[in-house]
N, C-alpha and C. Protein backbone atom coordinates (compact mmCIF):
# COMPACT_ATOMS: atom_id res chain seq x y z
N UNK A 1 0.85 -1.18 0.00
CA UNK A 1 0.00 0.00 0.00
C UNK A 1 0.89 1.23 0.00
N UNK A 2 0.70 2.29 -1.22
CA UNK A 2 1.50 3.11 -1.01
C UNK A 2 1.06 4.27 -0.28
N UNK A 3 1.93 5.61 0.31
CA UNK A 3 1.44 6.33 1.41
C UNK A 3 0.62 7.31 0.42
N UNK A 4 -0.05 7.99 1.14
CA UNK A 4 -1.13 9.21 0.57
C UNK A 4 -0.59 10.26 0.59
N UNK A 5 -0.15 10.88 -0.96
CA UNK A 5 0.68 12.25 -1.04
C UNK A 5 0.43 13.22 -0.35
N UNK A 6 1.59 13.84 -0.22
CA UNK A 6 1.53 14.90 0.86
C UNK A 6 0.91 16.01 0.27
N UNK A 7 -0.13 16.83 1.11
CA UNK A 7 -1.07 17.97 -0.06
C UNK A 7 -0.77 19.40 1.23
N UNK A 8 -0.08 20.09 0.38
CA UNK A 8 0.31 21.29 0.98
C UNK A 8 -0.96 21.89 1.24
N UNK A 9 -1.74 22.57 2.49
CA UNK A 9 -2.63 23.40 2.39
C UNK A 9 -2.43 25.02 2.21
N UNK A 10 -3.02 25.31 1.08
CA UNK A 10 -3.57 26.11 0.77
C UNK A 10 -1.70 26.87 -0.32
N UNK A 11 -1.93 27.88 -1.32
CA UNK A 11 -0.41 28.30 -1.60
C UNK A 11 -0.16 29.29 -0.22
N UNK A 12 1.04 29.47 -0.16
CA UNK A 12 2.09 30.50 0.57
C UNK A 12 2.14 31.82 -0.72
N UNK A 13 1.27 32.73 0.03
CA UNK A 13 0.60 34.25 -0.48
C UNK A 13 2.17 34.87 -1.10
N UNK A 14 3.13 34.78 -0.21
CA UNK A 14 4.52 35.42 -0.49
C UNK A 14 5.82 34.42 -1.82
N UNK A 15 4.94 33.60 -2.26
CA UNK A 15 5.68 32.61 -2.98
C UNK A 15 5.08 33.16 -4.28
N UNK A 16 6.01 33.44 -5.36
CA UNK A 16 5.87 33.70 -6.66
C UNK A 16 5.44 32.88 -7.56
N UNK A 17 4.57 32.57 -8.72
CA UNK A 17 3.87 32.31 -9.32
C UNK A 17 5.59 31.10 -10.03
N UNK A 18 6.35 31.56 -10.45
CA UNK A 18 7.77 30.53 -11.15
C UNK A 18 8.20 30.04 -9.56
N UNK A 19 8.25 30.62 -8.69
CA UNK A 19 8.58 29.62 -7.32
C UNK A 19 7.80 28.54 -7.35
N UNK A 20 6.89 28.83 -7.15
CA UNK A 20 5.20 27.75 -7.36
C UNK A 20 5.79 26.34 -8.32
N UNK A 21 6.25 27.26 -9.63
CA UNK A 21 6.40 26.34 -10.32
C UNK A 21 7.43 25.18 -10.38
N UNK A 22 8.51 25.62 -10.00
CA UNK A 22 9.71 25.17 -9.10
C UNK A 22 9.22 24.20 -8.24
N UNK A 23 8.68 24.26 -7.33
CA UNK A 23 8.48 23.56 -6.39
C UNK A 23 7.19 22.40 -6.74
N UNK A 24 6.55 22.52 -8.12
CA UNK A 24 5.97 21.69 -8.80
C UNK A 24 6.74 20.58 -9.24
N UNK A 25 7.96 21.24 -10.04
CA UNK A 25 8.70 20.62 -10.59
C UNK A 25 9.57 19.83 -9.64
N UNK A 26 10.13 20.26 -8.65
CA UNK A 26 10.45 18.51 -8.12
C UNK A 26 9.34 17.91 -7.78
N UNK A 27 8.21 18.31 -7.88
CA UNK A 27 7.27 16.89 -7.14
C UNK A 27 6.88 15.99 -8.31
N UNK A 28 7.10 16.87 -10.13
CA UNK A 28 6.93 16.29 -10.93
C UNK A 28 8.57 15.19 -11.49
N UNK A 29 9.40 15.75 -10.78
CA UNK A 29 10.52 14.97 -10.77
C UNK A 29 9.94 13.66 -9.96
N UNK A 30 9.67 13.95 -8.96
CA UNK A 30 9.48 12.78 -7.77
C UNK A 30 8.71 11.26 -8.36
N UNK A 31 7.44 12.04 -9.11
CA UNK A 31 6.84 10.68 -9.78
C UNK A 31 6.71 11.13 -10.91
N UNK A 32 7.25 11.64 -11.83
CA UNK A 32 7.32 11.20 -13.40
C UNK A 32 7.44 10.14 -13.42
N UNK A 33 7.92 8.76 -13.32
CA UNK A 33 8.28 7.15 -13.48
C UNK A 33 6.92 6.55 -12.59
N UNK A 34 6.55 6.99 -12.14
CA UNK A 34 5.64 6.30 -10.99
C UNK A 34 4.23 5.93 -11.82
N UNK A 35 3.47 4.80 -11.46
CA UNK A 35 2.25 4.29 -12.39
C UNK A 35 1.34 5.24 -11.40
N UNK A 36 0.24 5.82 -11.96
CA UNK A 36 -0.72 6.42 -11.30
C UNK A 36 -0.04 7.99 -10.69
N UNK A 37 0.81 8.44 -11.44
CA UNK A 37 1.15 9.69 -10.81
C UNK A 37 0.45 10.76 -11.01
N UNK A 38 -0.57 10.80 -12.04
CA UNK A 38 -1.42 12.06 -12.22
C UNK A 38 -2.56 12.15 -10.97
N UNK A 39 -3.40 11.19 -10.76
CA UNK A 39 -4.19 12.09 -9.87
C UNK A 39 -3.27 12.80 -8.33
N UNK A 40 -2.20 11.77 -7.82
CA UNK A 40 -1.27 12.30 -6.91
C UNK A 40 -0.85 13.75 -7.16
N UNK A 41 -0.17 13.79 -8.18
CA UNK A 41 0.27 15.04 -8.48
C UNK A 41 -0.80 16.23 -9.04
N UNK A 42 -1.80 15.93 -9.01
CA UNK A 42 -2.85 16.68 -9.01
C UNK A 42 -2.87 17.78 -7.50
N UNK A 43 -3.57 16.22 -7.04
CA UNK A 43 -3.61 16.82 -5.38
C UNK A 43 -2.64 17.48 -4.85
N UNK A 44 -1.57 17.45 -5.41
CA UNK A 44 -0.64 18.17 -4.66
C UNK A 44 -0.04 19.49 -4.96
N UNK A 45 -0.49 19.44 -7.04
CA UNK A 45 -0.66 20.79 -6.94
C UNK A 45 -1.51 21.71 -6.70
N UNK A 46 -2.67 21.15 -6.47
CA UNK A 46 -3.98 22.10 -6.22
C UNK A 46 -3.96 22.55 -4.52
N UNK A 47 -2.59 21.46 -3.58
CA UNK A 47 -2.75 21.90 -2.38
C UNK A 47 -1.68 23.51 -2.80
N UNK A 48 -0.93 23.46 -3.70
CA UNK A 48 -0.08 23.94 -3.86
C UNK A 48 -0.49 25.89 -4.14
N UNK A 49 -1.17 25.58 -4.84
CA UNK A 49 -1.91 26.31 -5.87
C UNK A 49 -3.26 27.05 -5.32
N UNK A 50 -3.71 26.25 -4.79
CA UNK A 50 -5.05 26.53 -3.90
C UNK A 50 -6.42 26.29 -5.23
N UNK A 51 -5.44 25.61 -6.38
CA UNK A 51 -6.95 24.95 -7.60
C UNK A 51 -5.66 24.63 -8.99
N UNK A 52 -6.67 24.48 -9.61
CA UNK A 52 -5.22 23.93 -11.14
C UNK A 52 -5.87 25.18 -12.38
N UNK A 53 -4.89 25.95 -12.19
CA UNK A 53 -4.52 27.20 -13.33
C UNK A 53 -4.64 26.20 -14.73
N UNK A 54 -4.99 26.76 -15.43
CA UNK A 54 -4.89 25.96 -16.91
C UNK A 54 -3.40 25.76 -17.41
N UNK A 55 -2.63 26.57 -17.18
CA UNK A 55 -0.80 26.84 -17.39
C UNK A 55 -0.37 25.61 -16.66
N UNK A 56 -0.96 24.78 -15.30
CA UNK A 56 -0.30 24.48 -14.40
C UNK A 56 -1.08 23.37 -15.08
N UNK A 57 -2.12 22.98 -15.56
CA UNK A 57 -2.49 21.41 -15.94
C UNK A 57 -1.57 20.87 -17.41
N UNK A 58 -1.20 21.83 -18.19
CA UNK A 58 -0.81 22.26 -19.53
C UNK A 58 0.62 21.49 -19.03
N UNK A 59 1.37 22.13 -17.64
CA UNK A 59 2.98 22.17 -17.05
C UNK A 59 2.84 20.13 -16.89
N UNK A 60 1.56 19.94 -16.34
CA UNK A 60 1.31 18.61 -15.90
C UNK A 60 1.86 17.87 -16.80
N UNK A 61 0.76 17.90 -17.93
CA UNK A 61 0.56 17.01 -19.26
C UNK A 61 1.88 16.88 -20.06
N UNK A 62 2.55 17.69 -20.03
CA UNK A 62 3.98 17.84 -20.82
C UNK A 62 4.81 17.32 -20.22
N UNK A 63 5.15 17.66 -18.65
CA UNK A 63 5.79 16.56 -17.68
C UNK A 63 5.82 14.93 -17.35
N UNK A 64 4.41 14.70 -17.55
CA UNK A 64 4.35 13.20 -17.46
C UNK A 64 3.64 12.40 -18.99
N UNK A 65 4.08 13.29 -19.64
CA UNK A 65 3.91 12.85 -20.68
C UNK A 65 2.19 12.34 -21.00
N UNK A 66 1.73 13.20 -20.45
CA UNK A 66 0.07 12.80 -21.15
C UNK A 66 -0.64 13.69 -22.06
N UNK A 67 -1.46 13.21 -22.37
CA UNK A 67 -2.27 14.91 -23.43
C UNK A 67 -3.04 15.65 -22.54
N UNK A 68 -3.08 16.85 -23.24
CA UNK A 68 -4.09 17.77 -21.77
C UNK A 68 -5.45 17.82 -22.15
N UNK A 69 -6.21 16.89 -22.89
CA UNK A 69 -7.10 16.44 -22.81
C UNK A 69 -7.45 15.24 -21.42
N UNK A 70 -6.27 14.28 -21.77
CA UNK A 70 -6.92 13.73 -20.78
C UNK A 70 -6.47 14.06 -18.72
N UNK A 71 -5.58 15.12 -18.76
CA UNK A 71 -5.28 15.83 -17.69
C UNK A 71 -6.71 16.13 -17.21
N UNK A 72 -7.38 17.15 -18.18
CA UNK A 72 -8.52 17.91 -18.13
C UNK A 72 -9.48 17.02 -17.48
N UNK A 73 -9.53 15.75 -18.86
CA UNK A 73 -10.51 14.77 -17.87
C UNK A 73 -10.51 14.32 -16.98
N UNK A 74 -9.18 13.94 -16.37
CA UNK A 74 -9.37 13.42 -14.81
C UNK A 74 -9.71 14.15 -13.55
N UNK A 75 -9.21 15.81 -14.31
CA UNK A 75 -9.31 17.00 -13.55
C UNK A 75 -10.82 17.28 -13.30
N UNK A 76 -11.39 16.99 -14.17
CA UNK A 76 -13.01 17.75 -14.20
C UNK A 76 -14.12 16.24 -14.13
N UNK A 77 -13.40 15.49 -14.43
CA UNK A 77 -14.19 13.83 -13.60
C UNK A 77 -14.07 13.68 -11.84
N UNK A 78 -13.08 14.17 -11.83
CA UNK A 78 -13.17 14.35 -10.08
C UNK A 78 -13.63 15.63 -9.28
N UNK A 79 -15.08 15.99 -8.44
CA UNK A 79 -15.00 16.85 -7.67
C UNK A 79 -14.76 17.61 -7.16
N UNK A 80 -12.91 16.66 -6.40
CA UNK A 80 -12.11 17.52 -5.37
C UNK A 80 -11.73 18.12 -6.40
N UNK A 81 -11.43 17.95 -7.51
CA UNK A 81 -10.33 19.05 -8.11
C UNK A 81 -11.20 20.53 -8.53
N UNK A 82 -10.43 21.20 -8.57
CA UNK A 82 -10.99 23.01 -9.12
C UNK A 82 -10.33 23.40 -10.08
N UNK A 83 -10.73 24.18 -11.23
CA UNK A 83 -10.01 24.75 -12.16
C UNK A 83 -10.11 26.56 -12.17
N UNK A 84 -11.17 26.68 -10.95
CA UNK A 84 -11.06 27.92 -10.36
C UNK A 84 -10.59 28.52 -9.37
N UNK A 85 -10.16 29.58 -8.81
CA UNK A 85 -9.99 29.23 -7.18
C UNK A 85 -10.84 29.21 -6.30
N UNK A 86 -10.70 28.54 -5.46
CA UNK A 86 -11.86 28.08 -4.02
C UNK A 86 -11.60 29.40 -2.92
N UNK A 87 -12.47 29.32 -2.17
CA UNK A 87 -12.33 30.56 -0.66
C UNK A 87 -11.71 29.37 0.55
N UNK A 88 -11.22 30.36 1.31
CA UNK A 88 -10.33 29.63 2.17
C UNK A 88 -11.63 28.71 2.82
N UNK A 89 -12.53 29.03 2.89
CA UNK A 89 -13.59 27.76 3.28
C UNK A 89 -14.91 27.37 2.95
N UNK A 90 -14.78 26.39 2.51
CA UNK A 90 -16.08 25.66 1.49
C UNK A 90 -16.99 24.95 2.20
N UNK A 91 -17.87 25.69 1.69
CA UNK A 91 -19.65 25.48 2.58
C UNK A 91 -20.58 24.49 1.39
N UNK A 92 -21.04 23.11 1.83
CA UNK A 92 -21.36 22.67 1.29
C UNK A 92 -22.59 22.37 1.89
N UNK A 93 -23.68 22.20 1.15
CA UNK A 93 -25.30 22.35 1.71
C UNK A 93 -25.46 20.70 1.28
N UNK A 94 -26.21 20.08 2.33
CA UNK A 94 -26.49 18.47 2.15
C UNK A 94 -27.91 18.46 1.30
N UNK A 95 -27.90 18.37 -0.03
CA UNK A 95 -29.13 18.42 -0.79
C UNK A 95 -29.83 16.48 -0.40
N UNK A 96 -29.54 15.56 -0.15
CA UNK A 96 -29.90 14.14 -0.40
C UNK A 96 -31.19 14.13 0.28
N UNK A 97 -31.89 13.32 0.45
CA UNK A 97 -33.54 13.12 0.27
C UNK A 97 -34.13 13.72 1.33
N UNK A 98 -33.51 13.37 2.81
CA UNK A 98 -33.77 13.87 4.15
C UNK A 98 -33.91 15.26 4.29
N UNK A 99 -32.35 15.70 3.74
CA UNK A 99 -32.35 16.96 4.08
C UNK A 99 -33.07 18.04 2.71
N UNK A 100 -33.06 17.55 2.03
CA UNK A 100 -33.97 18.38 0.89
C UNK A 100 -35.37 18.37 1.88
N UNK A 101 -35.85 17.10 1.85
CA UNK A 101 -37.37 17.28 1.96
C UNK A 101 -38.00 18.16 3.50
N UNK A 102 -36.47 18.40 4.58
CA UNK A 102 -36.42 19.28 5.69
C UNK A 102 -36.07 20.41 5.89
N UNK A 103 -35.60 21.04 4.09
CA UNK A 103 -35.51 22.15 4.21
C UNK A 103 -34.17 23.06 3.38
N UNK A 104 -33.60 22.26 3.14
CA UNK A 104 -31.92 21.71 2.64
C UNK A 104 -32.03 23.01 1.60
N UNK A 105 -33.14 22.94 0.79
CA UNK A 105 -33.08 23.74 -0.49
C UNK A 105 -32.92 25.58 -0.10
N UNK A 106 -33.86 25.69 0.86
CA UNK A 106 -34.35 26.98 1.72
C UNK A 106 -32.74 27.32 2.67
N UNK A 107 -31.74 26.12 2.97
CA UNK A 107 -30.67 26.56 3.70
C UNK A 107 -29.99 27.32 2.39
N UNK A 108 -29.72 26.67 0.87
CA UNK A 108 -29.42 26.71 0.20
C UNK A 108 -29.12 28.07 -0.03
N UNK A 109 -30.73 28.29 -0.69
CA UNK A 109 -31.12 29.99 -1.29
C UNK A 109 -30.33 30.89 0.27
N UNK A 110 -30.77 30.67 1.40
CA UNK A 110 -29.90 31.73 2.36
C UNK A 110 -28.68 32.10 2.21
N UNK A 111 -27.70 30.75 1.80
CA UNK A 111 -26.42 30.86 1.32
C UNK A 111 -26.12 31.61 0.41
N UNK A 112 -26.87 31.57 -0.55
CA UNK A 112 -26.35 31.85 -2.24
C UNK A 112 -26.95 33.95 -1.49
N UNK A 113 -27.94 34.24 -0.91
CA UNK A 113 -28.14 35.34 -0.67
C UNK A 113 -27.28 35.65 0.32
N UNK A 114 -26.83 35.21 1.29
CA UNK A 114 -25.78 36.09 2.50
C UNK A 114 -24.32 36.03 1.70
N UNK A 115 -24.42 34.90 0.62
CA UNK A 115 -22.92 35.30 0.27
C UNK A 115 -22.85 36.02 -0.78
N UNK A 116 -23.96 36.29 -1.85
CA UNK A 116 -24.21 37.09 -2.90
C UNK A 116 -23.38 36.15 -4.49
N UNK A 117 -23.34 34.71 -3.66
CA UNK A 117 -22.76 33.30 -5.29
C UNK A 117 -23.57 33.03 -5.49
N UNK A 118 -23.55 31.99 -6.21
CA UNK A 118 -24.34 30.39 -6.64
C UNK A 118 -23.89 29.74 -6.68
N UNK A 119 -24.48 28.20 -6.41
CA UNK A 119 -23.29 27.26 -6.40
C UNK A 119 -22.17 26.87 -7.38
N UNK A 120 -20.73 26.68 -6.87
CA UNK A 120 -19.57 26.93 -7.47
C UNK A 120 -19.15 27.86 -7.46
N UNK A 121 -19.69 28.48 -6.81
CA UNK A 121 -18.89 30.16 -7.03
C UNK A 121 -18.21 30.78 -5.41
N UNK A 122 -17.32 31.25 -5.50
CA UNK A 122 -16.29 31.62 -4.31
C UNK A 122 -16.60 33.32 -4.43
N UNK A 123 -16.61 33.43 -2.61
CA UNK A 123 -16.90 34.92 -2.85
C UNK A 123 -16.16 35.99 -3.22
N UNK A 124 -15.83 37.02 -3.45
CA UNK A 124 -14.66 38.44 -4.02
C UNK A 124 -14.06 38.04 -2.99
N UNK A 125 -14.17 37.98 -2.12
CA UNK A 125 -12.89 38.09 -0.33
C UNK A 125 -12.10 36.49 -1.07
N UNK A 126 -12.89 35.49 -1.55
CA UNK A 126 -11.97 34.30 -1.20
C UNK A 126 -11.83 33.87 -0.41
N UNK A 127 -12.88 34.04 0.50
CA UNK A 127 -13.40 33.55 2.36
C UNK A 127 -14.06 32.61 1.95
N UNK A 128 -15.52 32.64 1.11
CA UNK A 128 -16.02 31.23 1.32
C UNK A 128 -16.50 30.64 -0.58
N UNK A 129 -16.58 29.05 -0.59
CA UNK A 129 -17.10 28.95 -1.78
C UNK A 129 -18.27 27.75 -1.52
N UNK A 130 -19.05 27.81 -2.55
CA UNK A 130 -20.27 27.09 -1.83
C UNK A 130 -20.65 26.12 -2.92
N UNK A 131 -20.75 24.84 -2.28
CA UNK A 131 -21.18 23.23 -2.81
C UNK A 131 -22.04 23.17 -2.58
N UNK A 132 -22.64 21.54 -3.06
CA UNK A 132 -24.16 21.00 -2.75
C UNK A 132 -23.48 19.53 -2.70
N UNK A 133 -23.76 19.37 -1.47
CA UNK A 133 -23.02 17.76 -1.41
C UNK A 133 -24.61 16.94 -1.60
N UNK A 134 -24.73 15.39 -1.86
CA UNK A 134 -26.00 14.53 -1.51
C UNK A 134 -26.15 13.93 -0.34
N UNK A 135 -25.14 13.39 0.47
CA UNK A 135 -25.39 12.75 1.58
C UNK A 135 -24.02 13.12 2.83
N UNK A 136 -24.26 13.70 3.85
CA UNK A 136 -23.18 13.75 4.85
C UNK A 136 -23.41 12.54 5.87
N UNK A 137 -24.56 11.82 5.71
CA UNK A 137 -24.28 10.30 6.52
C UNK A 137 -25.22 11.23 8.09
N UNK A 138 -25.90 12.19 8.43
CA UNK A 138 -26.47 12.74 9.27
C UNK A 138 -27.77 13.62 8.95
N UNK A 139 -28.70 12.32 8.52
CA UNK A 139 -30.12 12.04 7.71
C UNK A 139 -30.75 12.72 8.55
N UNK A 140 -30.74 11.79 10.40
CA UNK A 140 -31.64 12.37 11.52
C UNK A 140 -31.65 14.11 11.98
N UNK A 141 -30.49 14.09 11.63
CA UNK A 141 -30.02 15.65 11.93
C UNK A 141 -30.24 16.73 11.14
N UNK A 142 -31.36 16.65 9.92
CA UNK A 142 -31.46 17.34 8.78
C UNK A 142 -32.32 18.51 8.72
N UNK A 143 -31.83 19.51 8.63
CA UNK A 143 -30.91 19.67 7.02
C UNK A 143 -29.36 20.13 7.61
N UNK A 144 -28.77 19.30 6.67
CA UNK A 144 -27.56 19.77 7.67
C UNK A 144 -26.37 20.40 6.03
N UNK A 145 -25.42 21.29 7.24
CA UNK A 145 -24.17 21.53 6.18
C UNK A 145 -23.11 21.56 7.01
N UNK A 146 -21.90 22.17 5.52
CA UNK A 146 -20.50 21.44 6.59
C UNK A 146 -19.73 23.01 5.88
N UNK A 147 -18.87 23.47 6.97
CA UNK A 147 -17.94 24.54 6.80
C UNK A 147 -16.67 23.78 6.90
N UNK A 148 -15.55 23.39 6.08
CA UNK A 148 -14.94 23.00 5.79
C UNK A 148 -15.16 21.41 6.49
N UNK A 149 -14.60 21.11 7.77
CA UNK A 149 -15.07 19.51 8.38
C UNK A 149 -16.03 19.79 9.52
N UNK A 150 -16.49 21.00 9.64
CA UNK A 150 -17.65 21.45 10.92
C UNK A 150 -18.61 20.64 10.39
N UNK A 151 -19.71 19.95 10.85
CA UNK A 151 -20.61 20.06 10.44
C UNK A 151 -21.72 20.35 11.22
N UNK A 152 -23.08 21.31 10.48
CA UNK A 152 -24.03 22.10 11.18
C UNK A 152 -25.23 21.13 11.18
N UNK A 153 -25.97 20.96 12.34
CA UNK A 153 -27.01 20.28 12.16
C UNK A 153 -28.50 21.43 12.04
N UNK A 154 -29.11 20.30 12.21
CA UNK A 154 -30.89 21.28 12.07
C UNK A 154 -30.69 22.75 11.56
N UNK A 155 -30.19 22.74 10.66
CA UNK A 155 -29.69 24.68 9.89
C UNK A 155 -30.66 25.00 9.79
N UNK A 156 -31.36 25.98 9.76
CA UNK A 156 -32.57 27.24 9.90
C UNK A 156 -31.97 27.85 9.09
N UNK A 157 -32.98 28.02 7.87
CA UNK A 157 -32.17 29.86 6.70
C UNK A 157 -31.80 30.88 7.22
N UNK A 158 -32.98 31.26 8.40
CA UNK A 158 -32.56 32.25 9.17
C UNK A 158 -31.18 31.97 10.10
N UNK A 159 -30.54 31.22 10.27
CA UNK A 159 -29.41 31.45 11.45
C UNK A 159 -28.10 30.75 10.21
N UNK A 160 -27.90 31.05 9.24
CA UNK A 160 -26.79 31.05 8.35
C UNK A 160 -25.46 32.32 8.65
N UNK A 161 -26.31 32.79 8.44
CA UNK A 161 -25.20 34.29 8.51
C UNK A 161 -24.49 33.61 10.38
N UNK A 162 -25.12 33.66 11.70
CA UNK A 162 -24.46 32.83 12.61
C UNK A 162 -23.69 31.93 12.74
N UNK A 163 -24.35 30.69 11.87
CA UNK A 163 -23.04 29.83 11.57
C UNK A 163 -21.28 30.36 10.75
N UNK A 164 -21.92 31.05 9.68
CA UNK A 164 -20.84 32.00 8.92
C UNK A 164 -19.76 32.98 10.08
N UNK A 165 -20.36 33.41 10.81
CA UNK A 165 -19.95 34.41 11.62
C UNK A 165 -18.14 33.89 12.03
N UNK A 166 -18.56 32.92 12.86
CA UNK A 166 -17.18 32.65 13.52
C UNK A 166 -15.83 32.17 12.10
N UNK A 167 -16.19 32.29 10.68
CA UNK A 167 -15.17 31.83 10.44
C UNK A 167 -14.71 33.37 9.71
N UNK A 168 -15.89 34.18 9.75
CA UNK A 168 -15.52 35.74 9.00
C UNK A 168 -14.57 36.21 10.48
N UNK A 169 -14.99 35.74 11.45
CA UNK A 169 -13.96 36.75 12.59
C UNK A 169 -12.97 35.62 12.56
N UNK A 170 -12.78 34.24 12.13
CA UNK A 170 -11.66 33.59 12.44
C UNK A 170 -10.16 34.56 11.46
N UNK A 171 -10.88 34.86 10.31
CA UNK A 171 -10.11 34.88 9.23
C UNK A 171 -9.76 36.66 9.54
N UNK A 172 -10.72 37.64 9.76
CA UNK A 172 -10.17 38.89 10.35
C UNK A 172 -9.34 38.77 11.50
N UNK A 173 -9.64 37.95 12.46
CA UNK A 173 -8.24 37.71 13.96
C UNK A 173 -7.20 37.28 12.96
N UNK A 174 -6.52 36.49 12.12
CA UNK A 174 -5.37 36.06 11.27
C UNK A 174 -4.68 37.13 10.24
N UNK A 175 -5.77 38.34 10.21
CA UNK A 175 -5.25 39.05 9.27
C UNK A 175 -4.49 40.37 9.81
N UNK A 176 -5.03 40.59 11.37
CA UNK A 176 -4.52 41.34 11.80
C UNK A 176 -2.91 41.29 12.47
């Protein structure tokens, strides 16, 4: 069993766009030879990166020798990956049967209005970006959502902006 690549969180704000790339490039040194090195090296540049720049899937495909067609596809067949950038924290609303039919949709619309997105879309700050997951496995607890691994139970439309609260002052205490 091999170990689970190491995924840098989030880029380093003070690291230059050819540093970035540098530091791609040994990880594309590391497993160029390796079977299965693209989705690895995915993850690790998107920890890198904070999502995959089109330049940086393009840097991929030429490195390990694949076409950037099928970069693209593995990129946009998988979820986790982004080809946009994400906000430092992603709010995902549990749409699956429970929580739809308790309200899930109505947490939804509060979201897309207190943050002024729609889903997939990250706000101007780059504080939050907002999903629609189907099932968080917490049916009884519905409608529920998750701020990065928080997860919120019985959400009320009205008490969104509350839940939101503590991560808008987490991220103003860090900036000061």
């Amino acid at each position: 069993m091999s170990a689970e690549p190491e995924v840098v969180s989030s880029c380093c704000p003070e690291a230059s766009d050819a540093e970035m790339m540098e530091r791609l490039d040994d990880v594309l040194t590391e497993y160029r030879d390796k079977p299965g090195a693209l989705i690895p090296v995915l993850q690790i540049a998107q920890g890198m990166f904070g999502y995959l720049p089109e330049h940086v899937l393009a840097h991929i495909a030429s490195a390990l020798g694949k076409s950037p067609a099928e970069v693209a596809g593995v990129t946009s067949f998988y979820s986790f990956f982004s080809t946009v950038p994400r906000g430092k924290h992603l709010v995902r609303v549990c749409l699956g049967t429970a929580c739809y039919v308790r309200g899930g949709k109505q947490v939804l619309n509060a979201l897309k209005n207190e943050l002024d997105i729609d889903v997939g879309q990250t706000t101007s700050d780059r504080l939050f970006t907002l999903e629609v997951g189907r099932c968080f496995g917490a049916c009884g607890l519905a409608p529920t959502l998750m701020v990065d691994e928080d997860v919120h139970q019985r959400v009320k439309p009205a008490k969104v902006n509350e839940i939101l609260d503590p991560y808008r002052v987490e991220d103003e205490e860090v900036a000061k």
